[in-house]
Protein backbone atom coordinates (compact mmCIF):
# COMPACT_ATOMS: atom_id res chain seq x y z
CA UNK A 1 119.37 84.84 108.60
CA UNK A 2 116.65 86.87 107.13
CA UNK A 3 119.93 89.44 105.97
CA UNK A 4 120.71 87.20 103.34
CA UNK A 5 117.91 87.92 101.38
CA UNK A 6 117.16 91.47 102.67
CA UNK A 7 117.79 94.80 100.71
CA UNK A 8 119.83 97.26 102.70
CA UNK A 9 119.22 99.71 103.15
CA UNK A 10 115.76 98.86 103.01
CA UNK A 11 113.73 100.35 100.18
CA UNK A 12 110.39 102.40 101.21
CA UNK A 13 107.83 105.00 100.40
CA UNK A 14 105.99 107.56 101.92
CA UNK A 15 102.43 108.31 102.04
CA UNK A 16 102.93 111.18 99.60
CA UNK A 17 104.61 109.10 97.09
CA UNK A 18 102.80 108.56 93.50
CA UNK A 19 101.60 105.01 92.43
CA UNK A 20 103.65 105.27 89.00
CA UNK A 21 106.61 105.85 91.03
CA UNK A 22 106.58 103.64 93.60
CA UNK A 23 105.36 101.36 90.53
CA UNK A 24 108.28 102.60 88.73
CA UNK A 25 110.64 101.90 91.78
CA UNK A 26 109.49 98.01 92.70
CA UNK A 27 109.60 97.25 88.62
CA UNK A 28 113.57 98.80 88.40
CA UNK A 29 114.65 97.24 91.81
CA UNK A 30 112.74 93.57 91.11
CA UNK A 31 110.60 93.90 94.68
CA UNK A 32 106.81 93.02 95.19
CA UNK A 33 106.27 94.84 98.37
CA UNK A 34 106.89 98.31 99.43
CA UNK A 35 106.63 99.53 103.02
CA UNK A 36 105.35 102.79 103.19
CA UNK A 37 107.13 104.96 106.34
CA UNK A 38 106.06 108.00 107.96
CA UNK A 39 108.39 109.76 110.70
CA UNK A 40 110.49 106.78 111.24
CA UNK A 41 107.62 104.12 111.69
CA UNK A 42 106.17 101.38 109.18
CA UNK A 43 102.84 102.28 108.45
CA UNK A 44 102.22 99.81 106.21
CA UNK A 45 102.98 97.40 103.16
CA UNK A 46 102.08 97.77 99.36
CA UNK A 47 102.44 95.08 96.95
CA UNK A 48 102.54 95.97 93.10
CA UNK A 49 99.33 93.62 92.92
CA UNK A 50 97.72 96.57 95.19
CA UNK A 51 99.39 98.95 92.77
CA UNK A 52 98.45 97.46 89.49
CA UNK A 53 94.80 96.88 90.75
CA UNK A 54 94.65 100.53 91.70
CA UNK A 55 95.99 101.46 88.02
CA UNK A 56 93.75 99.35 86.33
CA UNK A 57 90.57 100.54 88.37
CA UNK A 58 91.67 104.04 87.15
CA UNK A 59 91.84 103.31 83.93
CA UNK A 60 88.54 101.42 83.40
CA UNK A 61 86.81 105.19 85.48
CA UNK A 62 88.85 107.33 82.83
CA UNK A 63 87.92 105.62 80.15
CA UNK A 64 84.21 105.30 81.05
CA UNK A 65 84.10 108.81 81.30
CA UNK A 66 85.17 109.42 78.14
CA UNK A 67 82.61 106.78 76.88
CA UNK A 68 80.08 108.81 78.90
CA UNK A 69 81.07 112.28 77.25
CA UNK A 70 81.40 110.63 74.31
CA UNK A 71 77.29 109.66 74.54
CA UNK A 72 76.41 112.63 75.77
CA UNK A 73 77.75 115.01 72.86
């Protein structure tokens, strides 16, 4: 059964939570998807690949912007 493999209690996130820490959370407990919960109900599923692409797309703006200021000074 689908137990044997399961985490219990199951581990989640809500919509409020930050990416570094639900990052933070799947790297420390070894899991690759998160479900997010809101009053009780799934709401949907987050993998660290959604996570990390999220982190790196942030990055590459911040940094751009700095490039940007950088230029225009």
């Amino acid at each position: 059964p689908v137990s044997r493999v399961m985490t219990s209690p199951a581990i989640t996130a809500d919509s409020a939570t930050e990416v570094l820490s639900a990052l933070a959370t799947m790297t420390q407990r070894r899991i690759r998807h998160l479900p997010v919960v809101e009053g009780g109900e799934i709401k949907g599923i987050v993998s660290i690949g959604d996570l990390v692409k999220y982190r790196m797309e942030r990055i590459e703006a911040e940094a751009e912007a700095m490039r940007d200021y950088i230029q225009s000074a």
